[in-house]
Protein backbone atom coordinates (compact mmCIF):
# COMPACT_ATOMS: atom_id res chain seq x y z
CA UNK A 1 -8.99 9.32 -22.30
CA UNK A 2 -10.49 6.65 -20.31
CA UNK A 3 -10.10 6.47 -16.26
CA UNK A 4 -6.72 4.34 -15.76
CA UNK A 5 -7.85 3.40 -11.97
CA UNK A 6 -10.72 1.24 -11.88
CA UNK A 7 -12.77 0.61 -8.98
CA UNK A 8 -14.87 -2.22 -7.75
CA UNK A 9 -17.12 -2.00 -4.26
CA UNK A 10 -16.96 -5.74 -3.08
CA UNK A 11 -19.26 -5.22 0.22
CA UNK A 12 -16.68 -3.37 2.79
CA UNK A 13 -13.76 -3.77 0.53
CA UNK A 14 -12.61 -0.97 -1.79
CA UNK A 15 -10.72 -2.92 -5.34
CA UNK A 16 -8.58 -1.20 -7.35
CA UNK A 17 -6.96 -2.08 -10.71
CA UNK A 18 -4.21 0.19 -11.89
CA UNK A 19 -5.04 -0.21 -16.11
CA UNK A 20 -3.30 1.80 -18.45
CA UNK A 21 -1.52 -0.13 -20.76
CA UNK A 22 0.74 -1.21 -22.12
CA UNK A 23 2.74 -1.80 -18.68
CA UNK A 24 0.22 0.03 -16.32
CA UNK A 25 2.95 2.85 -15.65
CA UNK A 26 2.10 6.38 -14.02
CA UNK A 27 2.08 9.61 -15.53
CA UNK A 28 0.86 12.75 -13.36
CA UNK A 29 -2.60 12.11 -14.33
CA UNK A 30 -2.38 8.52 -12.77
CA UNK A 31 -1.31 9.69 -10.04
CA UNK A 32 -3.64 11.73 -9.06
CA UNK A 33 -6.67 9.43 -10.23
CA UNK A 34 -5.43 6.86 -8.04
CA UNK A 35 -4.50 9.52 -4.59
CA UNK A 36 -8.13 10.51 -5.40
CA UNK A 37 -9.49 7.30 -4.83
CA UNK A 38 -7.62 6.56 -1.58
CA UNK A 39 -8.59 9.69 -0.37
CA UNK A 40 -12.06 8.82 -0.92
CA UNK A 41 -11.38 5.39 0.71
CA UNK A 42 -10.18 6.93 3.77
CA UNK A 43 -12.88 9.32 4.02
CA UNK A 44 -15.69 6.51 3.73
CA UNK A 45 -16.73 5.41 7.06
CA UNK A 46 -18.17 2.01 5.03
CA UNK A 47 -15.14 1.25 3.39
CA UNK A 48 -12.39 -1.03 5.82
CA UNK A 49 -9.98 -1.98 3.44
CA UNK A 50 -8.68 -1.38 0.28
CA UNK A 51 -6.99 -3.68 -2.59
CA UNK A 52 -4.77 -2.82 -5.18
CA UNK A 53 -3.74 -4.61 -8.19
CA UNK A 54 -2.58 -4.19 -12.00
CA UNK A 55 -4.77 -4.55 -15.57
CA UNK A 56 -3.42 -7.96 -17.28
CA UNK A 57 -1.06 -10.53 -16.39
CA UNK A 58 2.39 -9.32 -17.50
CA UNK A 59 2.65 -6.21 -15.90
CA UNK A 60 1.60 -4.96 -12.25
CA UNK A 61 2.99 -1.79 -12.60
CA UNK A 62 6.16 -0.44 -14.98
CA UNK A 63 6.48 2.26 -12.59
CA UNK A 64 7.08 6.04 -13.98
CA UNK A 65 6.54 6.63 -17.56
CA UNK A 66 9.34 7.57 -18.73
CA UNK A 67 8.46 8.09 -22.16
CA UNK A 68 5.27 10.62 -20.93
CA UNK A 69 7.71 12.73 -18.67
CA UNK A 70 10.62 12.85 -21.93
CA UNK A 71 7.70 14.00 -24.54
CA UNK A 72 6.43 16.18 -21.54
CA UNK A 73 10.25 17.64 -20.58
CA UNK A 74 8.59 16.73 -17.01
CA UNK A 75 10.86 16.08 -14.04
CA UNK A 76 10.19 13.75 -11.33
CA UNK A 77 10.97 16.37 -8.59
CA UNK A 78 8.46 19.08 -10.53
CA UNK A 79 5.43 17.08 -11.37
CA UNK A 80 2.12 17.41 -10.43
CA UNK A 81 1.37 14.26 -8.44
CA UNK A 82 -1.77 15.22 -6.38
CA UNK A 83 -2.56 14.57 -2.86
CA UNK A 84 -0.89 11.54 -2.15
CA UNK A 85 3.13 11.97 -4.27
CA UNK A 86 4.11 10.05 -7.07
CA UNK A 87 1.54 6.70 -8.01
CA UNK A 88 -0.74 8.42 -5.62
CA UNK A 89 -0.07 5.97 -2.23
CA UNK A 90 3.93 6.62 -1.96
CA UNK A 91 3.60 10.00 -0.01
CA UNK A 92 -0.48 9.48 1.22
CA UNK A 93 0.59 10.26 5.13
CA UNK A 94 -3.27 10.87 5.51
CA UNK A 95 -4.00 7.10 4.57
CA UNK A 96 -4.52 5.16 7.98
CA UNK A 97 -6.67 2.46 6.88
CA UNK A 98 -5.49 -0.83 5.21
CA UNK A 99 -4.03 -1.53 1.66
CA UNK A 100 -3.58 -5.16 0.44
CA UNK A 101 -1.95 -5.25 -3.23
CA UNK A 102 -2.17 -8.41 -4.83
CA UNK A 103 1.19 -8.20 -7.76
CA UNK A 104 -0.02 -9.92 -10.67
CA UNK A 105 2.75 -9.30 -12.97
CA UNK A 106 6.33 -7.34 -13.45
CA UNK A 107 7.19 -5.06 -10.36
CA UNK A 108 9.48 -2.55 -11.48
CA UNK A 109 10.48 0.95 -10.18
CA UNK A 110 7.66 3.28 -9.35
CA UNK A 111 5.64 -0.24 -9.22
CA UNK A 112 7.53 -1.69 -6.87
CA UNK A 113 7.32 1.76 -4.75
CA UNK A 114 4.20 1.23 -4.91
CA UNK A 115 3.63 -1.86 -3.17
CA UNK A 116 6.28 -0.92 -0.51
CA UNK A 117 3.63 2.02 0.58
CA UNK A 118 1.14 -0.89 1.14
CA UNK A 119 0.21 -3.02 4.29
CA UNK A 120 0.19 -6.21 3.24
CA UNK A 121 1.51 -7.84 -0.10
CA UNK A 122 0.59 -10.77 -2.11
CA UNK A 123 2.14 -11.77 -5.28
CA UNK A 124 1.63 -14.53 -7.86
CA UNK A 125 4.48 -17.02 -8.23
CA UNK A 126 5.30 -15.22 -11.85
CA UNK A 127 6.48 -11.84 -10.60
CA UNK A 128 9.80 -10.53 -10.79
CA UNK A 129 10.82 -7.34 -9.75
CA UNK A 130 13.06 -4.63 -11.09
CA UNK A 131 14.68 -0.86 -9.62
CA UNK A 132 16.61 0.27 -12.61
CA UNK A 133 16.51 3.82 -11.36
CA UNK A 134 20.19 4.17 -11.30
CA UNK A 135 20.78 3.24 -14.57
CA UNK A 136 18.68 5.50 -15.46
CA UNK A 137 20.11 8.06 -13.95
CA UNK A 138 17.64 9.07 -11.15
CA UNK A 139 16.73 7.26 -7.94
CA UNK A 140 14.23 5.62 -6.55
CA UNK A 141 12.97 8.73 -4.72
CA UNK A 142 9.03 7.59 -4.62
CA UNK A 143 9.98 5.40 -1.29
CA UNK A 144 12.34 2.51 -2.35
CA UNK A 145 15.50 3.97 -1.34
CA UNK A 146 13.44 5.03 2.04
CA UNK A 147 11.35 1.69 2.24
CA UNK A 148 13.28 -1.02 0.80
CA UNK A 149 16.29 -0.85 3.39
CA UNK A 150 13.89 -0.97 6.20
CA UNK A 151 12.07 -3.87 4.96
CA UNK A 152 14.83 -6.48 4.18
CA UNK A 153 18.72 -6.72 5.06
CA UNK A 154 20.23 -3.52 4.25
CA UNK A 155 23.02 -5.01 2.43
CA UNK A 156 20.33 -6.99 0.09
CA UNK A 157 18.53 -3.94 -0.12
CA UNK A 158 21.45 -1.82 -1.79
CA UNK A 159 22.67 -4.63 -3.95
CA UNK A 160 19.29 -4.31 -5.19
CA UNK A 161 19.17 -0.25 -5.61
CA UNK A 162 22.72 -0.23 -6.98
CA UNK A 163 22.88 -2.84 -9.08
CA UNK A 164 19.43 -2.64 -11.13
CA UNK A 165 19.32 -6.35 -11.03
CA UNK A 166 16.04 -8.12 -11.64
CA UNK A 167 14.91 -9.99 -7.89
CA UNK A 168 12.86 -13.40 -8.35
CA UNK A 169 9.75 -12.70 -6.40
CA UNK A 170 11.48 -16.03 -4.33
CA UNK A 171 14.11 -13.85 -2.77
CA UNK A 172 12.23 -11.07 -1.70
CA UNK A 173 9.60 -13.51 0.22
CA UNK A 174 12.53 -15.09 1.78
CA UNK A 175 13.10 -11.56 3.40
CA UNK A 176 10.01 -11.21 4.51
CA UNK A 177 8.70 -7.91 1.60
CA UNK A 178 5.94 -10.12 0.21
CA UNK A 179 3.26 -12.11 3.01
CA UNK A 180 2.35 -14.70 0.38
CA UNK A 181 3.16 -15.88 -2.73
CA UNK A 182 0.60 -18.22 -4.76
CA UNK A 183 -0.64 -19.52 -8.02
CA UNK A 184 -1.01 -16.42 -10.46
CA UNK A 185 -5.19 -18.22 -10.42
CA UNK A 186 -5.11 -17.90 -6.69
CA UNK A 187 -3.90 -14.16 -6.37
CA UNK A 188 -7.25 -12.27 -5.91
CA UNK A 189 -8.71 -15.04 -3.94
CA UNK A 190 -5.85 -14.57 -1.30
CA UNK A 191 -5.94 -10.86 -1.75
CA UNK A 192 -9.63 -11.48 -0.69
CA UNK A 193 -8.75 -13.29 1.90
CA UNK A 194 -6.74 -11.09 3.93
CA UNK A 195 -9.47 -7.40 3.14
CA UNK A 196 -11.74 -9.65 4.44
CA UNK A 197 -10.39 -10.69 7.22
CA UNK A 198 -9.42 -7.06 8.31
CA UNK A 199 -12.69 -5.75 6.99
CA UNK A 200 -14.62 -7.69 9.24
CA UNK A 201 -12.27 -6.67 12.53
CA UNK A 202 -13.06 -3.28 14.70
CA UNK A 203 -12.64 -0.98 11.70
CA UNK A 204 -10.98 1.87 14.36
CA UNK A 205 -8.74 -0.54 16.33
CA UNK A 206 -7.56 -1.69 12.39
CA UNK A 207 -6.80 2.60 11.72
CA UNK A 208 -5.53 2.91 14.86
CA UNK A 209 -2.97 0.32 15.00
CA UNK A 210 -1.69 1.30 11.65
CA UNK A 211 -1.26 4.93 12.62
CA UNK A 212 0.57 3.89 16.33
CA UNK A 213 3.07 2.07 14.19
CA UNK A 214 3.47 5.07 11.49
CA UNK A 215 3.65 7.68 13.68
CA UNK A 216 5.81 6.06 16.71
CA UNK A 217 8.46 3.51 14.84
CA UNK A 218 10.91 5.99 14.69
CA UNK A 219 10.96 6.22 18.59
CA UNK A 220 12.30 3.89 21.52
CA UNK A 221 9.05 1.59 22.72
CA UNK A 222 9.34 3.87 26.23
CA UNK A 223 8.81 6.87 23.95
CA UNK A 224 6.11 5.40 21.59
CA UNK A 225 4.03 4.23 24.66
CA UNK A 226 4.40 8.25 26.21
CA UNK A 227 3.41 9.73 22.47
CA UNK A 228 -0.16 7.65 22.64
CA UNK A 229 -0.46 8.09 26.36
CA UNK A 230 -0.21 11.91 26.03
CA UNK A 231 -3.09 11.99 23.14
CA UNK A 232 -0.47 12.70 20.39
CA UNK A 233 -1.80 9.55 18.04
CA UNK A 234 -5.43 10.78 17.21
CA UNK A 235 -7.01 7.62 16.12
CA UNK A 236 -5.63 6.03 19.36
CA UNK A 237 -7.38 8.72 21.28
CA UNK A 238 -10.40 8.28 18.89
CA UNK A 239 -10.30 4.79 19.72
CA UNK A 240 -10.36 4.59 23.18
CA UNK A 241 -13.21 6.71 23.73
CA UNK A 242 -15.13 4.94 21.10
CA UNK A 243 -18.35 2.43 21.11
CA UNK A 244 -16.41 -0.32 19.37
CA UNK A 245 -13.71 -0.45 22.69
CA UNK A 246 -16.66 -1.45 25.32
CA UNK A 247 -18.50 -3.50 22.54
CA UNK A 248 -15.69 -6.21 21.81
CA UNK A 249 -15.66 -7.11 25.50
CA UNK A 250 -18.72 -6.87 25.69
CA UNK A 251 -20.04 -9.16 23.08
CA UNK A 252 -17.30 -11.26 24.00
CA UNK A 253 -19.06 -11.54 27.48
CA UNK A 254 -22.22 -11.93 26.42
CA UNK A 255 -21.13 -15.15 23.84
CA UNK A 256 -21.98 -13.30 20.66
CA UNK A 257 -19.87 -11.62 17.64
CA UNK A 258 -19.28 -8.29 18.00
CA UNK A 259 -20.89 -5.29 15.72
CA UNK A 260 -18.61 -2.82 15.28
CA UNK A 261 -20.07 0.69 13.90
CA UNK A 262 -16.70 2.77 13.88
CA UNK A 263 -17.79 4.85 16.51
């Protein structure tokens, strides 16, 4: 069986195409292939961001296979996943660098969990999404019943978790889920855009601000502030006693960009 998570090196930037067809859905296998890879991300000191995106046009991701896990008698609760949950990303808590996914097709389910576990989302003007878990009969346990209501009204959010109503991708960027949504030509480009942008800042100050926000926002701002102060957020700590905190001033001072080693 060939790899279903292909992987590109672009410079600093890690791309990632989710292709299995026909609708790019994960299996246990998939899962894992694709935790794998982020794991390796994160543990790459020359990698400073990360995209993700689906095989095709039609489809970014269908989500769980349903029909692999009914031939397989395989529960949701019982599989395998590997080391980061279901689609590999949705439970990754070690993952404190950046994830751009660029939708390029259908969103549905798992898929859509998926891009909910990522930093920053970009979607061609075509997509529609879809959580049909209900009438399934399962839920979205992979993070949208956890991510969605955070992310948008909580009123829209249920409509859209009860129901199983397909959501124009229109809606959703009216609510703030998706950063941009372009020309299905234009997707990667604007993907691009933003790894680059990232991938060229301090690549500890990117970790670290991403891992203040995930491991302070369920606390009052007094709290959060006392958490990093007292050397509970490691890549805070890391941070601040790093190279790249005196060099940005530094360079700054001296009229030149910065180099940032992540050290």
């Amino acid at each position: 069986m060939t790899n279903p998570i292909k992987t590109h090196r672009r410079d600093r930037v890690l791309e990632i195409t989710i292709d299995r067809p026909k609708a790019n859905a994960f299996d246990a296998a998939t899962s894992k292939a694709l935790g794998e890879v982020l794991v390796g991300y994160q543990n790459d000191p020359e990698q400073r961001c990360a995209t993700i995106t689906g095989a095709g046009e039609k489809f970014f991701s269908g989500g769980w296979d349903l029909k692999f896990a009914a031939a397989e008698g395989q529960a949701a609760e019982t599989a395998d996943y590997g080391p980061g949950g279901f689609a590999g990303i949705t439970e990754l808590w070690s993952l404190t660098k950046p994830v751009v996914c660029a939708l390029n097709g259908m969103t549905i389910g798992g898929g859509w969990e998926v891009a909910l576990a990522c930093d920053i989302v970009v979607a061609a003007d075509h997509v529609r999404f879809w959580m049909p878990e209900v009438h399934r009969g399962i839920v979205a346990g992979g993070g949208g019943v956890f991510r969605l209501p955070r992310l948008m009204p909580y009123t829209l959010a249920m409509d859209i978790l009860l129901t199983g109503r397909w959501v124009e991708v229109a809606e959703v960027a009216a609510h703030g889920m998706v950063n941009a949504v372009v020309p299905k030509a234009q997707l990667m480009a604007k993907a691009r855009d933003y790894a680059d942008a990232i991938a060229r800042a301090a690549p500890l100050a990117v970790q670290a601000t991403k891992a203040m926000w995930h491991r302070t926002a369920h606390l009052p701002v007094r709290e959060a502030y006392l958490k990093c102060q007292a050397g509970e957020v490691p890549e805070y700590t890391r941070l601040m006693a790093s190279e790249d905190y005196l060099e940005g001033p530094r360079a700054f001072a001296e009229g030149r960009e910065p180099q940032f080693k992540g050290r």
